[in-house]
Structure formats: structure tokens, C-alpha cells
C-alpha atoms as a PDB file:
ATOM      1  CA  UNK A   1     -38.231  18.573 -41.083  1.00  0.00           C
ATOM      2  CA  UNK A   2     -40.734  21.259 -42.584  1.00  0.00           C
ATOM      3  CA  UNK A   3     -44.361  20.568 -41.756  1.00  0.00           C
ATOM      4  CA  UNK A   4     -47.223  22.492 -43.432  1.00  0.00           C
ATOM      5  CA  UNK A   5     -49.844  23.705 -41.000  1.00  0.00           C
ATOM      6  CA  UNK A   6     -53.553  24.731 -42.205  1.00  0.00           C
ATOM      7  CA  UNK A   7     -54.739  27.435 -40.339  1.00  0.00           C
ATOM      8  CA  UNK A   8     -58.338  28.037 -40.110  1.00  0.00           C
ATOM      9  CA  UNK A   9     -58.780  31.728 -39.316  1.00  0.00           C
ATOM     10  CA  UNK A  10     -60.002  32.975 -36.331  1.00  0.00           C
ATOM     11  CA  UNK A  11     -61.555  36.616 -35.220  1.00  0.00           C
ATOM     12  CA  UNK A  12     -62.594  38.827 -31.877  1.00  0.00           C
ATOM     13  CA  UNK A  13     -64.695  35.692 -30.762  1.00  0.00           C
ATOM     14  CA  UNK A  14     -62.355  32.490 -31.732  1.00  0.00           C
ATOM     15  CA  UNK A  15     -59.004  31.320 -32.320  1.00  0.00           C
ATOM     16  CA  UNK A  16     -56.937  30.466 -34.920  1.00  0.00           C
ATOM     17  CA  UNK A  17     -57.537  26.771 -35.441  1.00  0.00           C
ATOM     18  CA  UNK A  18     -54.622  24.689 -36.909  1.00  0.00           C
ATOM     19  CA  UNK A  19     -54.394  20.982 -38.883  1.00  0.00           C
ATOM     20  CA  UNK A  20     -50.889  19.639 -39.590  1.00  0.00           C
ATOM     21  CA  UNK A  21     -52.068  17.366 -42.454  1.00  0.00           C
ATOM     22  CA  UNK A  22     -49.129  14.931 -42.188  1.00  0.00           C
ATOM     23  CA  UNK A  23     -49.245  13.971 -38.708  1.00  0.00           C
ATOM     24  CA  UNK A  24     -53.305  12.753 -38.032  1.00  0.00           C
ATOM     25  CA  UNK A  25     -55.096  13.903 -35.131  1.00  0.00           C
ATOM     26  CA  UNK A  26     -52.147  16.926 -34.356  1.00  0.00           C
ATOM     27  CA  UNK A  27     -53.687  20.051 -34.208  1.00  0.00           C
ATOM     28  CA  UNK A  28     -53.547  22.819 -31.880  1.00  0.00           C
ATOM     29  CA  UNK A  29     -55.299  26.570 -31.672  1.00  0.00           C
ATOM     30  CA  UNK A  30     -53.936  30.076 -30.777  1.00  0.00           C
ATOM     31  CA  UNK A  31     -55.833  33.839 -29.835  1.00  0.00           C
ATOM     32  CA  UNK A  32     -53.223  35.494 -32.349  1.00  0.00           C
ATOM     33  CA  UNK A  33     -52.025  34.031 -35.521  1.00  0.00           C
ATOM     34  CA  UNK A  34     -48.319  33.928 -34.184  1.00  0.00           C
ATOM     35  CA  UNK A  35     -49.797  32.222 -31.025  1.00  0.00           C
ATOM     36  CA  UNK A  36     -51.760  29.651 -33.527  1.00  0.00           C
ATOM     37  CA  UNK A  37     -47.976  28.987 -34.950  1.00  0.00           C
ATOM     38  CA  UNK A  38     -46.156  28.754 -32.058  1.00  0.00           C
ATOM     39  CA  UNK A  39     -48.841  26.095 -30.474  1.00  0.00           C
ATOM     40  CA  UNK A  40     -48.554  23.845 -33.916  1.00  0.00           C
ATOM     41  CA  UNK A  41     -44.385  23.780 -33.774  1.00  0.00           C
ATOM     42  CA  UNK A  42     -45.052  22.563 -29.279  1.00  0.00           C
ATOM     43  CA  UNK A  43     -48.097  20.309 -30.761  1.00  0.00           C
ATOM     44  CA  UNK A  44     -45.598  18.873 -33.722  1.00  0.00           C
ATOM     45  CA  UNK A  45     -42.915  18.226 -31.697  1.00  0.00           C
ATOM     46  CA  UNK A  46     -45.221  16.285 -28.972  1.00  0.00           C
ATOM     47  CA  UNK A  47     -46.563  14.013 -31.816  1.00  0.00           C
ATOM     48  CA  UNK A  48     -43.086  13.377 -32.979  1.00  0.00           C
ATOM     49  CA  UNK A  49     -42.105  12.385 -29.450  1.00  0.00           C
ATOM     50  CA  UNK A  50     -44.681  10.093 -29.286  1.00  0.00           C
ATOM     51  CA  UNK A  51     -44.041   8.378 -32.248  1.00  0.00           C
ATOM     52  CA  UNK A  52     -40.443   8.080 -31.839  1.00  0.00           C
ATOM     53  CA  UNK A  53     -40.763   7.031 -28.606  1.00  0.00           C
ATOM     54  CA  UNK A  54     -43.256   4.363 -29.641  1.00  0.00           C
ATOM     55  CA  UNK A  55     -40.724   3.240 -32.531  1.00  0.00           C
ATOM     56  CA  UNK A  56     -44.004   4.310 -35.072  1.00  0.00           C
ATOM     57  CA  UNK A  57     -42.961   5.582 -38.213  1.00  0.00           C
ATOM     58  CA  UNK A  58     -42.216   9.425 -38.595  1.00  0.00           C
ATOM     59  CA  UNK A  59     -44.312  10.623 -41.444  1.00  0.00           C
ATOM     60  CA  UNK A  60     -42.597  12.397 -44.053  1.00  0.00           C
ATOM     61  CA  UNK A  61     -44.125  16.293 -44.900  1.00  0.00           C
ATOM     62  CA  UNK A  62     -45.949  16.614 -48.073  1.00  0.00           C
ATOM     63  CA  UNK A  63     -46.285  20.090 -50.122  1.00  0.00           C
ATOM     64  CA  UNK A  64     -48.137  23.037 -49.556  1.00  0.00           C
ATOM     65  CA  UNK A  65     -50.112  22.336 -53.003  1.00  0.00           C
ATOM     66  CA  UNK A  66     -50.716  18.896 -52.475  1.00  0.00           C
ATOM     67  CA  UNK A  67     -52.635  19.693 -49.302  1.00  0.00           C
ATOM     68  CA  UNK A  68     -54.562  23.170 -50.626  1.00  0.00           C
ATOM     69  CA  UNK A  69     -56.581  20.944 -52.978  1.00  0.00           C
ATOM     70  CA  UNK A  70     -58.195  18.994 -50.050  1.00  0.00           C
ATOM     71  CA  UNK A  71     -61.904  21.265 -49.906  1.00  0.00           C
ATOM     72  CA  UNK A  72     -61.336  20.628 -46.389  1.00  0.00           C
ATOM     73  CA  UNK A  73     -58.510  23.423 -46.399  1.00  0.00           C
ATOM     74  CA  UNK A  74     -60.711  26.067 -48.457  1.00  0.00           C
ATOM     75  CA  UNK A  75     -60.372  29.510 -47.431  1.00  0.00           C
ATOM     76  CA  UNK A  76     -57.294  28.361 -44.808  1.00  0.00           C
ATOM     77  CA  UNK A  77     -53.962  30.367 -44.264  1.00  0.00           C
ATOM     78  CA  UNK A  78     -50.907  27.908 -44.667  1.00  0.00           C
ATOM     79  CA  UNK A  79     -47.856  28.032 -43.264  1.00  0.00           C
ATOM     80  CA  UNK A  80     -44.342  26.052 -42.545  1.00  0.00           C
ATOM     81  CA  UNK A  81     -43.110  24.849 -39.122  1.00  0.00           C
ATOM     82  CA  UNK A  82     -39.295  23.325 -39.233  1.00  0.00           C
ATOM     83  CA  UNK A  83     -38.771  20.701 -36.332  1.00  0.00           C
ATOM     84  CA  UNK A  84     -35.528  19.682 -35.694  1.00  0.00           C
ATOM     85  CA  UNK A  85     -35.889  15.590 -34.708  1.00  0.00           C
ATOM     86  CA  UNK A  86     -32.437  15.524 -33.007  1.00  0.00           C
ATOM     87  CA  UNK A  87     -33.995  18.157 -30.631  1.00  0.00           C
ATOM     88  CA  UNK A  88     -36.501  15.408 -29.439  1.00  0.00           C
ATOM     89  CA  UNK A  89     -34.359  12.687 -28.768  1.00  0.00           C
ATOM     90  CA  UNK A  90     -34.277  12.315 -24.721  1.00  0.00           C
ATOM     91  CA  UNK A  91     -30.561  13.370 -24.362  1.00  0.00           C
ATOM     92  CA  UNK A  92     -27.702  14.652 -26.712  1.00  0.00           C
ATOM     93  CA  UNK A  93     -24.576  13.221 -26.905  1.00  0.00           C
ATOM     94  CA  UNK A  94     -21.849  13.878 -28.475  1.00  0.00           C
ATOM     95  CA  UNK A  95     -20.319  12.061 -30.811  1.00  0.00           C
ATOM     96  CA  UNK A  96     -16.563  11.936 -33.519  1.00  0.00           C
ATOM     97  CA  UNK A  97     -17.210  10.185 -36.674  1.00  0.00           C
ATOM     98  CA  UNK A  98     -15.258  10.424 -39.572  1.00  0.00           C
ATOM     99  CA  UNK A  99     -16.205  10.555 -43.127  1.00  0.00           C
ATOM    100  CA  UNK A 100     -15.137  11.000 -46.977  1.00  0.00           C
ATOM    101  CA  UNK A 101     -15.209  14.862 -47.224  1.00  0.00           C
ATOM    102  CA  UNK A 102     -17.441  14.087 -50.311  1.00  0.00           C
ATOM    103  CA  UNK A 103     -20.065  12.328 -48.690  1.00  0.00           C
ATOM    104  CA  UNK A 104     -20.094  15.016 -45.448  1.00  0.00           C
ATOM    105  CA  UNK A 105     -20.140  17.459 -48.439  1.00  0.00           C
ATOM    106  CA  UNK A 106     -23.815  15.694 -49.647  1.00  0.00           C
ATOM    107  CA  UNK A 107     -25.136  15.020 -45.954  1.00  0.00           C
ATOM    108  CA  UNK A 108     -25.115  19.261 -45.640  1.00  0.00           C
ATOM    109  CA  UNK A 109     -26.384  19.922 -48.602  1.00  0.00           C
ATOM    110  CA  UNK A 110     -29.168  17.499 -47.936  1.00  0.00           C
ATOM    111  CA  UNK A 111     -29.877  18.909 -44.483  1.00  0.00           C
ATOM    112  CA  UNK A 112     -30.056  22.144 -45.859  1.00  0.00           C
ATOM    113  CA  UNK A 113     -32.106  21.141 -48.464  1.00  0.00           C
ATOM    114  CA  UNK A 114     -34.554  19.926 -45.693  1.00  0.00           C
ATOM    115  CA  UNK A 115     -34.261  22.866 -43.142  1.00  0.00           C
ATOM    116  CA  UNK A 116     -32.690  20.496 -40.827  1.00  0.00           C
ATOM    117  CA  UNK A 117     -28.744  20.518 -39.208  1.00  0.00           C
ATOM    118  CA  UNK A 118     -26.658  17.673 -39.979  1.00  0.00           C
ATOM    119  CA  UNK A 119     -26.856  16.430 -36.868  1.00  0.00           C
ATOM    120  CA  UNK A 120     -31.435  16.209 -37.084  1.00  0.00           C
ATOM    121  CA  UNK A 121     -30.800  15.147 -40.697  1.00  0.00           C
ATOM    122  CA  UNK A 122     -28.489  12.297 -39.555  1.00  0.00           C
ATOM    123  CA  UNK A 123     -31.045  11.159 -36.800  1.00  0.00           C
ATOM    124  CA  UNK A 124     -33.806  11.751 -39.143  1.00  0.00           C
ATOM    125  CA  UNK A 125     -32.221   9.237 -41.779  1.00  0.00           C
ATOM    126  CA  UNK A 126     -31.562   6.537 -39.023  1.00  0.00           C
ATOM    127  CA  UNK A 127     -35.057   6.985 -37.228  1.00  0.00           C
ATOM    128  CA  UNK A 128     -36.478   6.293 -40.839  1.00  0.00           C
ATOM    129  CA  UNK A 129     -34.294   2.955 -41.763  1.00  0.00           C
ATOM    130  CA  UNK A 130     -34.827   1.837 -38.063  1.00  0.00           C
ATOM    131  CA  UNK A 131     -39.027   2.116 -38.645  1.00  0.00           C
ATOM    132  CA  UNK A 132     -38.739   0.768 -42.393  1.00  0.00           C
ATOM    133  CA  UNK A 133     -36.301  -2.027 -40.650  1.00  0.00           C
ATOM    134  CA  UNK A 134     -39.125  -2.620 -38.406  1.00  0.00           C
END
């Protein structure tokens, strides 16, 4: 999944400051702006893995523009942090499944549509039925 981040620009005295709009209360900070994006992806994935874990609902990423007309963002930098959800599962395991060459054809265009593998798209779409199951 792609998350927007709203950085709040830092200089010589503070840190970057960032807001991931979808996920409330995640935020994180870094000295350098690269530090400030690296921190958000560690802070996203920890917020994930709490709400996974939890069986809460993983929020689904909004645009860039829908966010930049919140005059709460004025004046931030924006960027994009991908976070793979299969990587925050508590162990991998492999698995064979077979499927119409047509449909396996869709699932990868749909992960790569969404910055995600097949394999995060395919736990992405079952975390979501299990939470609107729930």
C-alpha cells in the first residue's frame, strides 16, 4: 500500500516533522529529510502491526490532493511511503495455489497498480474482507 506522508519542514534547530493522514495519531520526525522518511515507513508499518494484530480495520490511503487542501498541511512537503502488508504478518509461509491464468493475470496487474507484490496484495484483500466480515 502507498501512504502519503505530510512533512512539516524542519531547519538547523528542528526536525522534519511528519503526519500520515490516513492512519490517526502515526507520525514520526527525522534531523534530515531522508531520515524524516525513513522514520514514517518504521512508524507506518508499527501502526499497521497494531491494527492487524488487533483485527482493526486497515485504512485504505487517500490522494495526495485530497489531503493538500486540509490548511492543516499548508506550506508541507508530501511524499509517498509503499508498505508491503505481507511483510508484517508474524511469519511467511509458503504456499501452491492454483488459478485461471486470467484471473492471476488481473491479481498482478492490480498489485502493480497498488505498489504492492501479489503476494501483500493477496493478504491485503483478505485482511480487508476479514475486518469488513467482522
Amino acid at each position: 500500500m502507498k501512504y502519503p506522508i505530510a512533512i512539516e519542514p524542519g531547519d538547523k534547530r528542528h526536525a522534519f516533522g511528519v503526519v500520515v493522514p490516513d492512519l490517526p495519531g502515526c507520525f514520526s520526525a527525522g534531523d534530515t529529510l531522508d531520515e524524516a522518511i525513513d522514520n514514517a515507513k518504521e512508524a507506518i508499518s508499527l501502526w499497521l502491526e497494531t491494527v492487524i494484530d488487533d483485527s482493526g480495520k486497515v485504512p485504505e490511503p487517500k490522494s495526495i490532493t485530497g489531503h493538500q487542501a486540509n490548511p492543516d498541511y499548508a506550506g508541507w512537503v508530501w511524499a509517498v511511503v509503499s508498505v508491503d502488508l505481507a511483510e508484517l504478518v508474524d511469519k511467511s509461509e509458503r504456499i501452491n495455489i492454483t488459478l485461471p491464468a486470467r484471473v492471476l493475470r488481473r491479481i498482478d496487474a492490480a498489485a502493480k497498480a497498488a505498489g504492492e507484490s501479489r503476494s501483500g496484495f493477496i493478504a491485503h484483500l483478505a485482511l480487508k474482507a476479514e475486518t469488513e466480515a467482522a
